[in-house]
Protein backbone atom coordinates (compact mmCIF):
# COMPACT_ATOMS: atom_id res chain seq x y z
CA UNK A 1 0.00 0.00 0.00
CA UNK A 2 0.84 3.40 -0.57
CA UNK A 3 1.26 5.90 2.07
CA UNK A 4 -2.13 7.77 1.02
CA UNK A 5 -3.59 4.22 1.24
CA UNK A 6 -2.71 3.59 4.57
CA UNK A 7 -3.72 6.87 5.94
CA UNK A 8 -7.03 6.80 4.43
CA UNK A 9 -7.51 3.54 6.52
CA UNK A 10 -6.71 4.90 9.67
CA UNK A 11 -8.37 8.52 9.07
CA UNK A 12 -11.44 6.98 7.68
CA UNK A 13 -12.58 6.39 11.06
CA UNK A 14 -12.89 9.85 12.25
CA UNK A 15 -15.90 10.35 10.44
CA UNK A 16 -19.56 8.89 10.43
CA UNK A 17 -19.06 8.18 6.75
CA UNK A 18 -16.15 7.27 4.43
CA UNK A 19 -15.93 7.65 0.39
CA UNK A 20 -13.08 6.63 -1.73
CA UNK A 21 -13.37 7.85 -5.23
CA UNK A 22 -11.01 7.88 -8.47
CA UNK A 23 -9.11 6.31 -11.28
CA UNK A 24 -9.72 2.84 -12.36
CA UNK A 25 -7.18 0.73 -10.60
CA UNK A 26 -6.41 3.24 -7.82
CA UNK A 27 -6.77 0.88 -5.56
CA UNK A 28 -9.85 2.51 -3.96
CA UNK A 29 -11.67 -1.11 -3.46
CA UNK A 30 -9.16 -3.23 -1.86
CA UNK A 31 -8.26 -0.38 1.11
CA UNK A 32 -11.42 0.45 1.59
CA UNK A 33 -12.40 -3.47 1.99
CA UNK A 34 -9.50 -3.56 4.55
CA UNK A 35 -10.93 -0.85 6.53
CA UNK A 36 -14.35 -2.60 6.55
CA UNK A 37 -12.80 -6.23 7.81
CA UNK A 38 -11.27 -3.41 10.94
CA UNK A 39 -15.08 -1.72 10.93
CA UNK A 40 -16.41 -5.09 11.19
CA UNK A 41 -14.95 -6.01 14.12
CA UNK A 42 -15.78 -2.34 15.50
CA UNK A 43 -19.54 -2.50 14.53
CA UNK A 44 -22.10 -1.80 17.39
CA UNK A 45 -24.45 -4.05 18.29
CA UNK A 46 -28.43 -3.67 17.79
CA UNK A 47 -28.09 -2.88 13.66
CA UNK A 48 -27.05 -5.04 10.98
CA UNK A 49 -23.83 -5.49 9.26
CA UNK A 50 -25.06 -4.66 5.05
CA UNK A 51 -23.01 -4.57 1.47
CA UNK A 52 -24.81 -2.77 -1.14
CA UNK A 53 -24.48 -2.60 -4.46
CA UNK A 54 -25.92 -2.22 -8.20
CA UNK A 55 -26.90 -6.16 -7.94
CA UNK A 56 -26.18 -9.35 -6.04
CA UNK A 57 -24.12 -10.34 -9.42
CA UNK A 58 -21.94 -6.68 -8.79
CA UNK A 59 -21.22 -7.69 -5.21
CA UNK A 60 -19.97 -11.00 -5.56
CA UNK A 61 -17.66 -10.00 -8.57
CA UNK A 62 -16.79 -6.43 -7.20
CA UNK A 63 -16.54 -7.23 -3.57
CA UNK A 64 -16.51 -11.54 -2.43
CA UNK A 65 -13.88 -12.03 -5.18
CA UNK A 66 -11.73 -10.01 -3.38
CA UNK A 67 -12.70 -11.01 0.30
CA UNK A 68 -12.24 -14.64 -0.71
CA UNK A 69 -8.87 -14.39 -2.76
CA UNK A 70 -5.83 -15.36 -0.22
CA UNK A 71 -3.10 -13.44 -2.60
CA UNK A 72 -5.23 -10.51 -1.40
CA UNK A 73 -6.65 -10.68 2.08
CA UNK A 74 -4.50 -13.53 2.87
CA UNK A 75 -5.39 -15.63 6.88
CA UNK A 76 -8.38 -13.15 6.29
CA UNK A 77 -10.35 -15.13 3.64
CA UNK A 78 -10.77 -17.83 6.67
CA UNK A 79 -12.96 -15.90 7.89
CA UNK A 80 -15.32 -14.94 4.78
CA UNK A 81 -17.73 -17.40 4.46
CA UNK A 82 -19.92 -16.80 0.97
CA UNK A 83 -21.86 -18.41 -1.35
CA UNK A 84 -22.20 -17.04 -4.90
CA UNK A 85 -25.53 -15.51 -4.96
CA UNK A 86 -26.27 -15.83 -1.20
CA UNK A 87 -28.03 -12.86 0.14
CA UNK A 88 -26.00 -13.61 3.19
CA UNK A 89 -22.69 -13.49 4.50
CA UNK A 90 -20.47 -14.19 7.28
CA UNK A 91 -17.56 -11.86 7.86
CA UNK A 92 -15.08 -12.05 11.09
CA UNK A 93 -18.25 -13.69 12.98
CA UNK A 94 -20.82 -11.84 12.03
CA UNK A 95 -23.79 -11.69 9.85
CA UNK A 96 -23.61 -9.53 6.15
CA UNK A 97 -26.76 -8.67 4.81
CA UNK A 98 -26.46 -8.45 1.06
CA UNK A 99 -28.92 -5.92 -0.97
CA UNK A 100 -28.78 -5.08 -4.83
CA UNK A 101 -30.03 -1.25 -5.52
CA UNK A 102 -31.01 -0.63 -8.90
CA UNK A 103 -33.91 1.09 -9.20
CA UNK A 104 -36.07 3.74 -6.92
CA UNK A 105 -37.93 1.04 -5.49
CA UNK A 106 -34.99 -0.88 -3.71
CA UNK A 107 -35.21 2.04 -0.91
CA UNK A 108 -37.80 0.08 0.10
CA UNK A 109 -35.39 -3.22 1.12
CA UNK A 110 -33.88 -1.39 4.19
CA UNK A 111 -36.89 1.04 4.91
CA UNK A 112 -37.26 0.18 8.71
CA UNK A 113 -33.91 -0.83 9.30
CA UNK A 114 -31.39 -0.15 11.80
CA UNK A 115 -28.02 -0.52 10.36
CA UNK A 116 -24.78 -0.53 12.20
CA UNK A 117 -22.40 -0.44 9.83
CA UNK A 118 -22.77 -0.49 5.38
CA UNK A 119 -20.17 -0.75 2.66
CA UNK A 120 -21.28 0.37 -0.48
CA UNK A 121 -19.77 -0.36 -3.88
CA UNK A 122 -20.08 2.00 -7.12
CA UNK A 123 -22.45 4.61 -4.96
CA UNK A 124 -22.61 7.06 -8.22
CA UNK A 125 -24.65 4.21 -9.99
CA UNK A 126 -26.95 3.54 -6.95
CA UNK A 127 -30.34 5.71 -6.73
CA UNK A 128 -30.05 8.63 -5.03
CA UNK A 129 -33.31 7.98 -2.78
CA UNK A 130 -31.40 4.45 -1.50
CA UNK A 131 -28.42 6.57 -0.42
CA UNK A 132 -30.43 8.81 1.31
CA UNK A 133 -32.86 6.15 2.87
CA UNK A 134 -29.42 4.13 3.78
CA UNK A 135 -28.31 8.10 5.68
CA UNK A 136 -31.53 7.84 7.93
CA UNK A 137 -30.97 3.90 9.03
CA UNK A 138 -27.45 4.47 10.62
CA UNK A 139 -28.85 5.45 13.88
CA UNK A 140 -27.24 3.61 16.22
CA UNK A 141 -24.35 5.14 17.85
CA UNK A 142 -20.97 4.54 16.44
CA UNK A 143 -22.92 3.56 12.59
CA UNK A 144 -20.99 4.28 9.61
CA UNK A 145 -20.77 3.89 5.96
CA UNK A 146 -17.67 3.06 3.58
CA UNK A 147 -18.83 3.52 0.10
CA UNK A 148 -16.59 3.55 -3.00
CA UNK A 149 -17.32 4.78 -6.45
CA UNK A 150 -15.46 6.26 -9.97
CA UNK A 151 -16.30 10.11 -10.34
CA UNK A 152 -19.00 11.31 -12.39
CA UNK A 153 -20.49 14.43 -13.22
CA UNK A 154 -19.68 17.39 -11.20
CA UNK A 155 -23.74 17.85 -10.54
CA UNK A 156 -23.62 14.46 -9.47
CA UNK A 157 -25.68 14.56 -6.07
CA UNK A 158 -22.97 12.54 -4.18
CA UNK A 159 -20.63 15.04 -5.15
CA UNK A 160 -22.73 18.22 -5.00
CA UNK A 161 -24.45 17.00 -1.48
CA UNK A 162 -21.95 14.92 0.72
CA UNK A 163 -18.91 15.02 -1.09
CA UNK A 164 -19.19 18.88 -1.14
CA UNK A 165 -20.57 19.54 2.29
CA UNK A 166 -18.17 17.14 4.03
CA UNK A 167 -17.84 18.75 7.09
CA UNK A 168 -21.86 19.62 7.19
CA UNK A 169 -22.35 15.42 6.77
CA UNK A 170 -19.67 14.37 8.45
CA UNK A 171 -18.00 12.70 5.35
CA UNK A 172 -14.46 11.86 4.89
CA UNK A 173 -13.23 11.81 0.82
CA UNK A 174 -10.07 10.10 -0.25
CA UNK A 175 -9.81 10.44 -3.95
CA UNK A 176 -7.34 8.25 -5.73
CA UNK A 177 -5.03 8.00 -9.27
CA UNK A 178 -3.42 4.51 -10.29
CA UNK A 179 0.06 6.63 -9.12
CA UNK A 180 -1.29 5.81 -5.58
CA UNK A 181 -1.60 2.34 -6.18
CA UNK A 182 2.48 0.96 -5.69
CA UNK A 183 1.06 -2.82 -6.71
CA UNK A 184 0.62 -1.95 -10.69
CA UNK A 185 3.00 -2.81 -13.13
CA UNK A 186 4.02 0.42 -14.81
CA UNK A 187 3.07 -0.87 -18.05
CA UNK A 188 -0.05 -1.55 -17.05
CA UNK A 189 -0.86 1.92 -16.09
CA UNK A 190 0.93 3.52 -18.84
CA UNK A 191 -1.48 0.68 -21.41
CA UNK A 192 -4.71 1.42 -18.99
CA UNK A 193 -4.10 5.14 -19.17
CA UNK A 194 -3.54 5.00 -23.48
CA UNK A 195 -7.38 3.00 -23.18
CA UNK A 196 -9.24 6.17 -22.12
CA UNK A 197 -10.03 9.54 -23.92
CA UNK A 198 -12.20 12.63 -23.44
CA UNK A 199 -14.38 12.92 -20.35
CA UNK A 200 -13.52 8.82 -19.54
CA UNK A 201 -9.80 9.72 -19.43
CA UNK A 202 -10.57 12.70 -17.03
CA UNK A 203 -12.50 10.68 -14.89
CA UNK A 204 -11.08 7.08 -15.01
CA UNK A 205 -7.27 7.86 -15.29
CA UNK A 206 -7.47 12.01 -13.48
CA UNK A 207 -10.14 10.69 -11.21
CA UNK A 208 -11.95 14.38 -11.85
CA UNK A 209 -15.31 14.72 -11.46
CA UNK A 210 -16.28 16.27 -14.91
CA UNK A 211 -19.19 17.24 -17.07
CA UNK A 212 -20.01 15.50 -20.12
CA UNK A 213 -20.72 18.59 -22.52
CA UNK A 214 -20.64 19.48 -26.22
CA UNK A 215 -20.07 16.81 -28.73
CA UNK A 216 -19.52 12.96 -27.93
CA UNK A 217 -17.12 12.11 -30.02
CA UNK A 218 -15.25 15.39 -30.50
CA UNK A 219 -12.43 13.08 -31.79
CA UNK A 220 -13.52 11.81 -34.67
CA UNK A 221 -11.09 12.92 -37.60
CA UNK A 222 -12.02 12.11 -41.21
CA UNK A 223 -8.51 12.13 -42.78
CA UNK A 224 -8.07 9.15 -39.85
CA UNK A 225 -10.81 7.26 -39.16
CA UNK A 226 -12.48 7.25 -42.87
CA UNK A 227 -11.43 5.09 -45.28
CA UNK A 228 -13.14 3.63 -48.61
CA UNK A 229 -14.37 0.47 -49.07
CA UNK A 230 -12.40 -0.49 -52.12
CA UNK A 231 -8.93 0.77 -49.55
CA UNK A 232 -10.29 -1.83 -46.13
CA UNK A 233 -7.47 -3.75 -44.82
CA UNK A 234 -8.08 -7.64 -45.18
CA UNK A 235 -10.75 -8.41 -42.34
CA UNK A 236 -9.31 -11.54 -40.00
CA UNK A 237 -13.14 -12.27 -38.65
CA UNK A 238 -16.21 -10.40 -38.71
CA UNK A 239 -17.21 -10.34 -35.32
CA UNK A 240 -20.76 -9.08 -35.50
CA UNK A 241 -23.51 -7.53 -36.83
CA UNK A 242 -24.88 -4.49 -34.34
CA UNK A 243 -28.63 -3.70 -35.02
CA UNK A 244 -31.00 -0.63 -34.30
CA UNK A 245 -34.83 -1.41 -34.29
CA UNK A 246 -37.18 1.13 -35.20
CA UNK A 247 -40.88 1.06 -36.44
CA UNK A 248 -41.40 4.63 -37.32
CA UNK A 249 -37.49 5.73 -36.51
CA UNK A 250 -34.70 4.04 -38.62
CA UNK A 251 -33.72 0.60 -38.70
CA UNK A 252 -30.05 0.41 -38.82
CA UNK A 253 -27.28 -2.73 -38.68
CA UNK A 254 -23.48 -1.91 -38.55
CA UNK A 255 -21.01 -5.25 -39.51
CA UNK A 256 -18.15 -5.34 -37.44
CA UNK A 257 -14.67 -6.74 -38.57
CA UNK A 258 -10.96 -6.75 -37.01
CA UNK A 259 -8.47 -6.35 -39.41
CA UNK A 260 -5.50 -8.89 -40.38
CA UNK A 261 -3.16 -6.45 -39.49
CA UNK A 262 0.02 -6.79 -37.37
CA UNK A 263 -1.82 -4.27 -35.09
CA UNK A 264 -5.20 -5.12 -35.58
CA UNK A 265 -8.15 -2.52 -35.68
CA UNK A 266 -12.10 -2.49 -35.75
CA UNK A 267 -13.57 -1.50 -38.36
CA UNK A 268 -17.07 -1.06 -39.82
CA UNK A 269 -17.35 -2.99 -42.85
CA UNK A 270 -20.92 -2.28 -44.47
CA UNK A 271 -24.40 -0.62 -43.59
CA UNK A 272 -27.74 -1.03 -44.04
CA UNK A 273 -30.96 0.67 -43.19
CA UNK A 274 -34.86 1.55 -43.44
CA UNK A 275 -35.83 4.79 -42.80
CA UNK A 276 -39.85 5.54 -43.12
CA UNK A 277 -39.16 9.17 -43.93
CA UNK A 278 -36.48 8.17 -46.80
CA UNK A 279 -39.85 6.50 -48.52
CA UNK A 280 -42.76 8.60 -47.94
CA UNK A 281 -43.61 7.72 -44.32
CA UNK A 282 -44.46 3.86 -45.48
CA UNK A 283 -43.29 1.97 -42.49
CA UNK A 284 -42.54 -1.86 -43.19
CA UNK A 285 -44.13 -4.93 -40.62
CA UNK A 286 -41.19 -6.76 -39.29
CA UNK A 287 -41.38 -9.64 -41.95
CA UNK A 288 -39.82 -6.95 -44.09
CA UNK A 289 -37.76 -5.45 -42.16
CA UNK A 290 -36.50 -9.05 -41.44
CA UNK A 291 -36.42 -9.95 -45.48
CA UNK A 292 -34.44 -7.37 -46.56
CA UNK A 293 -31.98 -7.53 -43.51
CA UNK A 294 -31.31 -10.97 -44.33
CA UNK A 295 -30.63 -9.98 -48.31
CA UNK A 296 -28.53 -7.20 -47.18
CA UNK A 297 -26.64 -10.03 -44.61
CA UNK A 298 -26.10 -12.23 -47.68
CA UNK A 299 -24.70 -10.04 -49.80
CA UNK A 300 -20.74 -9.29 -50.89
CA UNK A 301 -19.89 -6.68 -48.10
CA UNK A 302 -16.22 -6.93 -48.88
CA UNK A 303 -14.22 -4.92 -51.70
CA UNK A 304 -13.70 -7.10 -55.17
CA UNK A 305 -11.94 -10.14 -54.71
CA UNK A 306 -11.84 -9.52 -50.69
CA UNK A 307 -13.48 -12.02 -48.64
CA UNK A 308 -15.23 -10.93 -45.59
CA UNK A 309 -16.12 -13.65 -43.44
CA UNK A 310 -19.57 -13.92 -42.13
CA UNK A 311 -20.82 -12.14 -38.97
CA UNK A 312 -20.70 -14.58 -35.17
CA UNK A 313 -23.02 -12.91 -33.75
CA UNK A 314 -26.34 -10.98 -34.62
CA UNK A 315 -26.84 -7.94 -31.62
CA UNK A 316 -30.03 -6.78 -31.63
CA UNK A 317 -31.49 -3.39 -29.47
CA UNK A 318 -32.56 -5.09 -26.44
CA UNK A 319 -35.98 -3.70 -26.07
CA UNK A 320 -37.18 -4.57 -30.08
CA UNK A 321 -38.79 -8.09 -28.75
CA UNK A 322 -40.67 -8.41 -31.86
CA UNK A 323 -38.21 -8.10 -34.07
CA UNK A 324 -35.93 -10.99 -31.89
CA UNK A 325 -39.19 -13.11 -32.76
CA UNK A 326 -39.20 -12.38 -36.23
CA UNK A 327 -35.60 -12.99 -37.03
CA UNK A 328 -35.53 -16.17 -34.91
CA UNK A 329 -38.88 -17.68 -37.44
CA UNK A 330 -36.47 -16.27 -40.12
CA UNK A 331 -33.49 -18.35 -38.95
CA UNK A 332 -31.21 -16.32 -36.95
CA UNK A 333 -30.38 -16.42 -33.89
CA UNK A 334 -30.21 -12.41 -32.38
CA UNK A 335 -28.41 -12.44 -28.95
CA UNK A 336 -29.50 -9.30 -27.12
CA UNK A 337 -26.93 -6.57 -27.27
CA UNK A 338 -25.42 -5.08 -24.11
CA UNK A 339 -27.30 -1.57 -23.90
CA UNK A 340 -24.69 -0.06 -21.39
CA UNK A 341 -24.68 3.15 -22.66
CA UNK A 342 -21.76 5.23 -21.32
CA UNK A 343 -19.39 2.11 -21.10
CA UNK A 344 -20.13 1.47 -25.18
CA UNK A 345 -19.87 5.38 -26.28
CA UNK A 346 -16.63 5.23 -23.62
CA UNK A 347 -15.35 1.93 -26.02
CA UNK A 348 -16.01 4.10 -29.16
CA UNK A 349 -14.42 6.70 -27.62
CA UNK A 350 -10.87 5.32 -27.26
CA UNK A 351 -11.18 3.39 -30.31
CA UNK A 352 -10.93 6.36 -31.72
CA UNK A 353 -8.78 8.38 -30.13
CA UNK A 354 -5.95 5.64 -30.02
CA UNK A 355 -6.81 5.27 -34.01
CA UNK A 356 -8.07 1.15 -33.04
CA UNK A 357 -11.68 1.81 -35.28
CA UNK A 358 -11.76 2.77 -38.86
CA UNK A 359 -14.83 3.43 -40.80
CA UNK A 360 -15.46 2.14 -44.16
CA UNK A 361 -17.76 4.81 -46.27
CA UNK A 362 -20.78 2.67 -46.94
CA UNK A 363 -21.51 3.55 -43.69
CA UNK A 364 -23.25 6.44 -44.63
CA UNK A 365 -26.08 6.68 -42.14
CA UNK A 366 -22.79 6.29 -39.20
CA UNK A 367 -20.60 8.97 -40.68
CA UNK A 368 -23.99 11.40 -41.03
CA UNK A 369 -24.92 11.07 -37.19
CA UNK A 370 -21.16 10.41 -35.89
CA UNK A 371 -20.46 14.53 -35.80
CA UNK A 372 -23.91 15.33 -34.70
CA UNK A 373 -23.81 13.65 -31.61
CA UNK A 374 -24.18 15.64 -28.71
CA UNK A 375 -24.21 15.45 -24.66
CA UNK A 376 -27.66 16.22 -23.17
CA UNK A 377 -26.77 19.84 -21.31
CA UNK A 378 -29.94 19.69 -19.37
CA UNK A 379 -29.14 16.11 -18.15
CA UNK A 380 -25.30 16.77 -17.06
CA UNK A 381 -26.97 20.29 -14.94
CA UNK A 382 -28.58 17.82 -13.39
CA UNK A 383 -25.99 15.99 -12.89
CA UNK A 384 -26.71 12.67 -14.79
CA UNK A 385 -24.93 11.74 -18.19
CA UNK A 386 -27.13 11.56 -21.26
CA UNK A 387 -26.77 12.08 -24.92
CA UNK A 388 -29.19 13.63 -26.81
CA UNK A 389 -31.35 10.98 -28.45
CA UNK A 390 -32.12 12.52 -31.81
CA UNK A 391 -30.11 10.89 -35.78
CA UNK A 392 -28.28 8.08 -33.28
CA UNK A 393 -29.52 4.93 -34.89
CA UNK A 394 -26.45 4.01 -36.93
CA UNK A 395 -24.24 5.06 -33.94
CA UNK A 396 -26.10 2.98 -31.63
CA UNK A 397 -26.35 -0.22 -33.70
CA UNK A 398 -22.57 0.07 -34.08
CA UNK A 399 -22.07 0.80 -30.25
CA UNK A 400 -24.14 -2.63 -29.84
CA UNK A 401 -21.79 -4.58 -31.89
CA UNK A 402 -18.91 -3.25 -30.62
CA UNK A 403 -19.89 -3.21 -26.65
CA UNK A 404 -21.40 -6.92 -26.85
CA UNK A 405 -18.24 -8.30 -28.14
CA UNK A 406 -15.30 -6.35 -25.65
CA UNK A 407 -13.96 -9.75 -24.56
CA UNK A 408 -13.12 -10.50 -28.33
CA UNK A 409 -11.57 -7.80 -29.53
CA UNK A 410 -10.21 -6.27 -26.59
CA UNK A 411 -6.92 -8.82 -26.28
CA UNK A 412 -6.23 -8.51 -29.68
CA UNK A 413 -6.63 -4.77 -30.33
CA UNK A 414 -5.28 -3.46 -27.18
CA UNK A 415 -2.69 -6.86 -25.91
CA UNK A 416 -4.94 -6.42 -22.71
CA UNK A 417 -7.57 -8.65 -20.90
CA UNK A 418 -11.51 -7.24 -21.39
């Protein structure tokens, strides 16, 4: 640990409640963890002992794997007793409650409660009523709360309300960088550090809280990231095809390739689309929509006498259920896409701003919407991050492809684990 590290475990205690926020890899998990196992011990009686986070599935990967892992917590993992999925623990002795908080509703699980002591993972992510219920049930004397969490916006309310007004809440703020982390490999941090651009590098690698504003991917460069279909590199595998549903907005699917390159990049092969107000207004049942995907699909996407492999997955926009249906009578097999929004524009991001995504110009409907694309200024005053959801259908179906298949390209394209 580094000297920061250790202080923050010792000063931590001098106030009611605790956050650690920061870069990726600062380290802010594993000492705050150790200064729950010493809380633990410390925790009054007459409350419970709880772990929150954004689900049961967060907690055990985010928090048990490193309880339980003896190269970390070493004699110390004797006494973690846990059962993947369990909505109970036992820690040093004592009984861990386990709660998932994703919604507005999950205030409800501890409304009532008298908690002793809480650790709480990611708390940017959780609803803001669950924090503040969570503030109200640490009533006993001597109750406190550890909570972690990467930075967000500067409106954020964590920020804005406790983070802020420390001394009004009686919070305690340790905010980390991977320099205060002495256990990383320095080419780790200097690879980890060349992943992130924009508002991701400012908060992930700076640890800044900072406010997503103005356009989303202010780094997109034609004279780099363009290049004509007849000029694409030869394409190793075609990892996917990313689709946008729309009845009466576009319907748009992006194919995704990585290149046979010594350095391999993404890059998005070919397009296709229906847009109602491109023919009159008609708008086409999904049995059309679904025929002329499938044409498009088998169809040369490559330049002459360039083979393009076929696509290994189909992602398709998670909430289109009818469409799933009508592709899967049709004889595909759509896997739903992962919709995480600010993790796949943060992928596109870096992509492009460490040149690893090129664009082929069939894409037209992509390149037409990828310089519009703007932050919602309303949204980050209020402290949440949003993009404006107007001409994104293109850019979405390609975030789908390239989000839902991270753990492909990731160790090729970057020489790092997803």
């Amino acid at each position: 640990m580094s000297r920061a590290q250790i202080l923050s475990i010792a000063d931590c205690r001098r106030k009611k409640i605790a956050i650690w926020s920061g870069a990726v890899s600062a380290g802010k998990t594993y000492v705050s963890l150790y200064a729950f196992l010493i809380a633990v011990l410390d925790a009054p009686p007459g409350g419970r002992i709880i772990i929150v986070g954004r689900t049961l599935d967060t907690i055990q990967t985010n928090i048990f794997t490193l309880l339980t892992d003896p190269a970390i917590f070493g004699e110390l993992t004797k006494h973690v007793q846990y059962t993947p999925g369990a909505k109970t623990a036992r820690i040093l002795g004592r009984t861990v409650y386990l709660y998932g908080a994703n919604n507005a509703e999950s205030e409800t699980k501890i409304r009532g409660m008298t908690v002793a002591l809480a650790y709480v993972d990611e708390a940017t992510i959780l609803p803001e009523g669950f924090w503040d219920m969570l503030m109200t049930r640490l009533r006993v004397r001597g109750a406190r709360c550890l909570a972690t969490t990467n930075p967000g916006s500067k409106n954020h309310w964590l920020r804005k309300k406790w983070i802020l007004k420390a001394d009004e809440k009686n919070v305690i703020h340790f905010s980390f960088t991977m320099d205060d982390n002495p256990s990383l490999d320095p080419d780790y941090v200097r690879d980890t550090k060349a992943q992130f651009a924009g508002i991701f590098y400012q908060r992930m690698i700076l640890g800044q809280w900072t406010n997503a504003a103005g356009a989303v991917y202010a780094m997109w460069d034609e004279d780099r990231h363009l290049v004509k279909h007849a000029d694409l590199p030869p394409i190793a595998r075609t990892l996917a095809v990313g689709m946008d549903y729309g009845t009466t907005n576009t319907t748009a699917a992006l194919l995704l390739g990585i290149t046979d390159e010594q350095q391999p990049r993404l890059v998005l092969i070919d397009e296709w689309h229906y847009s109602s107000a491109e023919h009159h207004g008609e708008t086409l049942p999904d049995v059309e929509l679904s025929k002329r995907f499938r044409e498009w699909l088998a169809s040369k996407h490559g330049p002459e006498k360039r083979y393009v492999p076929a696509p290994e997955y189909v992602f398709l926009d998670p909430s289109a259920a009818s469409m799933r249906a009508q592709l899967h009578d049709d004889g595909i097999t759509p896997w739903q896409a992962s919709n995480d929004v600010l993790k796949g524009i943060s992928d596109v991001s870096n992509l492009l701003a460490q040149d690893r995504l090129i664009v082929s110009d069939r894409c037209e409907v992509f390149l037409s919407e990828v310089t519009e694309y703007e932050w919602d200024a309303k949204a980050s005053e209020e402290g949440d991050d949003a993009v404006v959801k107007k001409d994104d259908h293109a850019l979405d179906a390609a975030r789908y492809a390239i989000r839902s298949t991270v753990s492909q390209w990731k160790p090729l394209v970057y020489g790092l684990a997803a």
